[in-house]
N, C-alpha and C. Protein backbone atom coordinates (compact mmCIF):
# COMPACT_ATOMS: atom_id res chain seq x y z
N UNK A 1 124.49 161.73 54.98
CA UNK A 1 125.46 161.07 54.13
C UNK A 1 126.72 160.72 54.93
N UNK A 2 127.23 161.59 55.61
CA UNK A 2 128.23 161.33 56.59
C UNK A 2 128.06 159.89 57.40
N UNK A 3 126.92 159.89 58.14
CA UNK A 3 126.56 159.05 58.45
C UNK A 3 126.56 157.41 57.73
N UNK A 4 126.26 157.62 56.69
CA UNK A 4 126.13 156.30 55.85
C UNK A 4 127.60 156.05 55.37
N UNK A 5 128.62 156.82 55.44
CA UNK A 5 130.14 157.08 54.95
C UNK A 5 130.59 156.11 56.22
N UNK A 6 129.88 156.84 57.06
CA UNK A 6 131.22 156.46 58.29
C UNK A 6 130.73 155.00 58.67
N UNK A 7 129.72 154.07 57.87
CA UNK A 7 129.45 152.99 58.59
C UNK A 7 129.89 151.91 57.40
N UNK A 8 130.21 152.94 56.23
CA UNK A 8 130.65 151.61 55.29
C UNK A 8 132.29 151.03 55.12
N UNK A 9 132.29 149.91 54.71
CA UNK A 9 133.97 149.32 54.46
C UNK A 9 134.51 150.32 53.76
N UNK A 10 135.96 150.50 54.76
CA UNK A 10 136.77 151.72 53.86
C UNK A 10 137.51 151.29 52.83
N UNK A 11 138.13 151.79 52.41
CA UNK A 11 138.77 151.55 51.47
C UNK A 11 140.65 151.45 51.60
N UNK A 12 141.13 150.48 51.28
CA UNK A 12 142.66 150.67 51.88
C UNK A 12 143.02 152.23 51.27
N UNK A 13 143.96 153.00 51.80
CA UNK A 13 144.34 154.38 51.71
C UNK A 13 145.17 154.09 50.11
N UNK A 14 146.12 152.95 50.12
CA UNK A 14 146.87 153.04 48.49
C UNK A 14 146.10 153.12 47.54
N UNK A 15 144.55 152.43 47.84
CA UNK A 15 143.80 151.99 46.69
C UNK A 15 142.98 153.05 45.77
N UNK A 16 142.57 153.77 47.58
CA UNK A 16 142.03 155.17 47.20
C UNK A 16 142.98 156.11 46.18
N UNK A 17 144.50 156.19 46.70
CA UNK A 17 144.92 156.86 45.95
C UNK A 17 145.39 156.67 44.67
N UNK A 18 145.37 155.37 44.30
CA UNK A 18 145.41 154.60 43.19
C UNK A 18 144.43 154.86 42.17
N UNK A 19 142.99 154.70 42.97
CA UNK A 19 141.93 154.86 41.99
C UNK A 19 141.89 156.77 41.63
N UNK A 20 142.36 157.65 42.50
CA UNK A 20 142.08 159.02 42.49
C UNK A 20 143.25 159.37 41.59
N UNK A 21 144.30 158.60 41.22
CA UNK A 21 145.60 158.95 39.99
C UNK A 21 144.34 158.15 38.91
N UNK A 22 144.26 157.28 39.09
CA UNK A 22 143.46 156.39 37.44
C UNK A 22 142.59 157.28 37.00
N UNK A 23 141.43 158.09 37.93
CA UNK A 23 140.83 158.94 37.07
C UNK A 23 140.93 160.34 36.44
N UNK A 24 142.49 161.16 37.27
CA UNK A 24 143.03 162.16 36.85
C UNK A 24 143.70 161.70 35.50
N UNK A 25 144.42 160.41 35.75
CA UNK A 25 144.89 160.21 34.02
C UNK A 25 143.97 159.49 32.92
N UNK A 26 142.64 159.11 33.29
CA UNK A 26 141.71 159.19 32.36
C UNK A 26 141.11 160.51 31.53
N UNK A 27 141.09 161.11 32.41
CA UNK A 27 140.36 162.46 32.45
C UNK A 27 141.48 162.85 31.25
N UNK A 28 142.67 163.22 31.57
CA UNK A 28 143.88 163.62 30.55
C UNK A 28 143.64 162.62 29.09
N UNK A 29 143.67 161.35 29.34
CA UNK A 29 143.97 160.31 28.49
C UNK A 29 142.42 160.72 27.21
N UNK A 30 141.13 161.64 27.81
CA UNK A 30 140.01 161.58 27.36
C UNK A 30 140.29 163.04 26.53
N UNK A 31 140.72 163.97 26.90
CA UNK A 31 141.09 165.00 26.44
C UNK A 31 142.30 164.85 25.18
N UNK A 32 142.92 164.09 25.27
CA UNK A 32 144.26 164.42 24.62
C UNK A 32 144.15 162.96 23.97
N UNK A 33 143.42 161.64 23.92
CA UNK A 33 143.66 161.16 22.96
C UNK A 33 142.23 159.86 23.02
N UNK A 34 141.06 160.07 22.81
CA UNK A 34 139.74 159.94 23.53
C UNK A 34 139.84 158.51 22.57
N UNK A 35 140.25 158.21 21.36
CA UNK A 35 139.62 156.45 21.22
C UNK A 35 141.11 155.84 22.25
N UNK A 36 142.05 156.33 22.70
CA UNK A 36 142.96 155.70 23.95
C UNK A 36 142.04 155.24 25.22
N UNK A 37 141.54 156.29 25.48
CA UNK A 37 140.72 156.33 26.62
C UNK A 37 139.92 155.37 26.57
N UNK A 38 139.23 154.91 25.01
CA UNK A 38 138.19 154.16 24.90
C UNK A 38 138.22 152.44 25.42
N UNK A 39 139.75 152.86 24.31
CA UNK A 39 140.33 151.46 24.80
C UNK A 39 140.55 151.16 26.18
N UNK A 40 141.09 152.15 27.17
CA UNK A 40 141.36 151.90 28.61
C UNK A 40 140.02 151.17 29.16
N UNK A 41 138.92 152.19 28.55
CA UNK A 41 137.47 152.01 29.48
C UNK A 41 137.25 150.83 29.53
N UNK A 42 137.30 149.80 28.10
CA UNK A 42 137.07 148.74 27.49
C UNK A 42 137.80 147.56 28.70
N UNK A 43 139.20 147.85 28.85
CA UNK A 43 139.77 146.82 29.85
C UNK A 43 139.61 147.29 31.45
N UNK A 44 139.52 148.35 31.38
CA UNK A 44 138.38 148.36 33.35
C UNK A 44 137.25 147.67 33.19
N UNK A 45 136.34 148.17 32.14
CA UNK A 45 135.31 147.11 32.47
C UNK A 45 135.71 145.66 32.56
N UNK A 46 136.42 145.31 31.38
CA UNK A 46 136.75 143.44 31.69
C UNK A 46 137.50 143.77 33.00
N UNK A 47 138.13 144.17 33.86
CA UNK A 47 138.90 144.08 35.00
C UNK A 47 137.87 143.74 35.67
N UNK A 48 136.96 145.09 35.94
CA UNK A 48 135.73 145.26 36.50
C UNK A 48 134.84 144.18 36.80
N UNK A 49 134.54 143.61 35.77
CA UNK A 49 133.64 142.41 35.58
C UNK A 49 134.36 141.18 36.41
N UNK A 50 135.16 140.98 35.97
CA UNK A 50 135.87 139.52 36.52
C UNK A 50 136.43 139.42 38.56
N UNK A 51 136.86 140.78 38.45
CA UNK A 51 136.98 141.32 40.24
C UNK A 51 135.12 140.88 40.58
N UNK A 52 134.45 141.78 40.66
CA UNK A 52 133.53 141.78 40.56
C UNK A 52 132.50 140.68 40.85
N UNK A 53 133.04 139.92 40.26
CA UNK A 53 132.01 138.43 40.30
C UNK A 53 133.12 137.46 41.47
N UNK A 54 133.91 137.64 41.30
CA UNK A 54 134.83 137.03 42.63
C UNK A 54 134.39 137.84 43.88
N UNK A 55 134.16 139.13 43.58
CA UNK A 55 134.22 139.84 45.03
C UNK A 55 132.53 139.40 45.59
N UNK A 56 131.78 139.40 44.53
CA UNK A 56 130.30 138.77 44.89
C UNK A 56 129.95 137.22 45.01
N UNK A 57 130.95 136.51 44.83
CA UNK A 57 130.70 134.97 44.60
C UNK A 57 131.26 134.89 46.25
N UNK A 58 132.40 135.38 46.23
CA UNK A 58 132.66 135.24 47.90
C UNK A 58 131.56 136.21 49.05
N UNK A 59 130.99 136.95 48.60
CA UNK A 59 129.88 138.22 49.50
C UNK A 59 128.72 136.61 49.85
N UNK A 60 128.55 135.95 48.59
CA UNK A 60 127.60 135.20 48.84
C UNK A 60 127.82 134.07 49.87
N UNK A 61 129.01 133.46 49.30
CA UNK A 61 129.56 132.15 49.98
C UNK A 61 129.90 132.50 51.55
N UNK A 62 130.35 133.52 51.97
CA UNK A 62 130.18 133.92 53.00
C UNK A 62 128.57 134.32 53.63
N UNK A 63 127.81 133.90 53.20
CA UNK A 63 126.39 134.03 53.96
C UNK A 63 126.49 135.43 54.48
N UNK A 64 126.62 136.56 53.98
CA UNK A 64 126.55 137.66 54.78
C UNK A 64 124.83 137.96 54.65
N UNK A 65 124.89 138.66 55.80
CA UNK A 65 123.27 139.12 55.85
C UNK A 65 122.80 140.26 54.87
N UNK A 66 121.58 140.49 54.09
CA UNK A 66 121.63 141.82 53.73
C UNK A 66 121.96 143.31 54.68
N UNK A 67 121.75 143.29 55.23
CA UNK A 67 121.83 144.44 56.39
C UNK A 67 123.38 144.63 56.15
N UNK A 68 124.22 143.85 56.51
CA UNK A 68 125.75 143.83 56.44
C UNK A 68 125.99 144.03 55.74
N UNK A 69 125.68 143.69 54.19
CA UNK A 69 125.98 143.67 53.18
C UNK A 69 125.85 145.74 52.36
N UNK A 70 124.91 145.97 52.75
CA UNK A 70 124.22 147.48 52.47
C UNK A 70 124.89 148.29 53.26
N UNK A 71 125.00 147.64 54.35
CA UNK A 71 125.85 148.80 55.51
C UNK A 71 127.32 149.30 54.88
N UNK A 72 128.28 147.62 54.83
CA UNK A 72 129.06 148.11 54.23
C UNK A 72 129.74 148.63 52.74
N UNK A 73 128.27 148.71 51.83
CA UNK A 73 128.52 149.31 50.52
C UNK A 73 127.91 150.51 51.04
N UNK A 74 127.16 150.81 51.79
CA UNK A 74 126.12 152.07 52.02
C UNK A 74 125.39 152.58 50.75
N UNK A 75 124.46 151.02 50.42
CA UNK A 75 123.52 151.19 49.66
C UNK A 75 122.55 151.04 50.33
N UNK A 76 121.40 150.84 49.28
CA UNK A 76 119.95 150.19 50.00
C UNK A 76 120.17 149.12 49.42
N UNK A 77 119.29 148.12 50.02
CA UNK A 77 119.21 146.59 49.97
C UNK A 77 118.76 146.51 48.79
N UNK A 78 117.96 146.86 48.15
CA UNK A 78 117.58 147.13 46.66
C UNK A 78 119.04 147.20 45.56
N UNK A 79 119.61 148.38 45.62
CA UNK A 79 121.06 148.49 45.40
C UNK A 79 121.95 147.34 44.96
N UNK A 80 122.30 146.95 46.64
CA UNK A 80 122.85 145.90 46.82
C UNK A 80 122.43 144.33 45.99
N UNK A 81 121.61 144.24 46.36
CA UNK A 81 120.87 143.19 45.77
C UNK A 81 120.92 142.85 44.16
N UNK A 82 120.97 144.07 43.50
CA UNK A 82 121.09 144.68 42.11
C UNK A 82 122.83 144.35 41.44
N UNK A 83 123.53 144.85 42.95
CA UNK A 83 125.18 145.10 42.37
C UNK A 83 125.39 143.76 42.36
N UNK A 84 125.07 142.70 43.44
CA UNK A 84 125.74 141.19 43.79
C UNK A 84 124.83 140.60 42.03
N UNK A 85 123.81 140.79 42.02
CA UNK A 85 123.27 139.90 40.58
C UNK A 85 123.87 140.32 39.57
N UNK A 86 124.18 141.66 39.24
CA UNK A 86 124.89 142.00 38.12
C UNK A 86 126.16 141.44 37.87
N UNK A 87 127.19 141.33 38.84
CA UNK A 87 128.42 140.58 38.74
C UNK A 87 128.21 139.33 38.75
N UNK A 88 127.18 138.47 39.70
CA UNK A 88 127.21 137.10 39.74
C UNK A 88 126.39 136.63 39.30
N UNK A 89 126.06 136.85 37.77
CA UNK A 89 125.46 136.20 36.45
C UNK A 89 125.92 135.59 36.13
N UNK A 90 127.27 136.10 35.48
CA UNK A 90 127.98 135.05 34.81
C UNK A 90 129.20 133.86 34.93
N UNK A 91 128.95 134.01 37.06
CA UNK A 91 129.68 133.25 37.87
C UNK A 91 129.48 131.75 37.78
């Protein structure tokens, strides 16, 4: 696993810590007031979705290879293949 870590795109350091506060105050937000939370979940996913299909409409338009593509999600090509169609359906 290390291995497959150390060969994929990192992640900028703010983002990481950005995303590692979003799910400590989900986690709170799920405990202490859970249809809040629901609502949050509701607009990550639309965030989710719309990033998502931009970040795969450009993966494509850039001709990246599968290999490149798996390396730097450190999936399998299967995976991969799976994540780019799911977002770029409704591109």
């Amino acid at each position: 696993m290390d291995e497959v870590e150390s060969r994929t795109v990192p992640l900028p350091v703010e983002l990481e810590e950005l995303i590692e506060r979003l799910s400590k105050g989900m986690a709170a937000l799920t405990r202490d007031s859970p249809l809040a939370a629901l609502r949050a979940v509701a607009e990550l996913e639309r965030t989710v979705e719309r990033l998502g299909r931009r970040a795969a409409f450009t993966a494509q338009a850039d001709d990246l290879s599968w290999a490149t593509i798996c390396t730097a999600l450190g999936v399998s090509e299967k995976e991969a293949r799976a994540r780019l169609a799911r977002y770029s359906r409704d591109y």
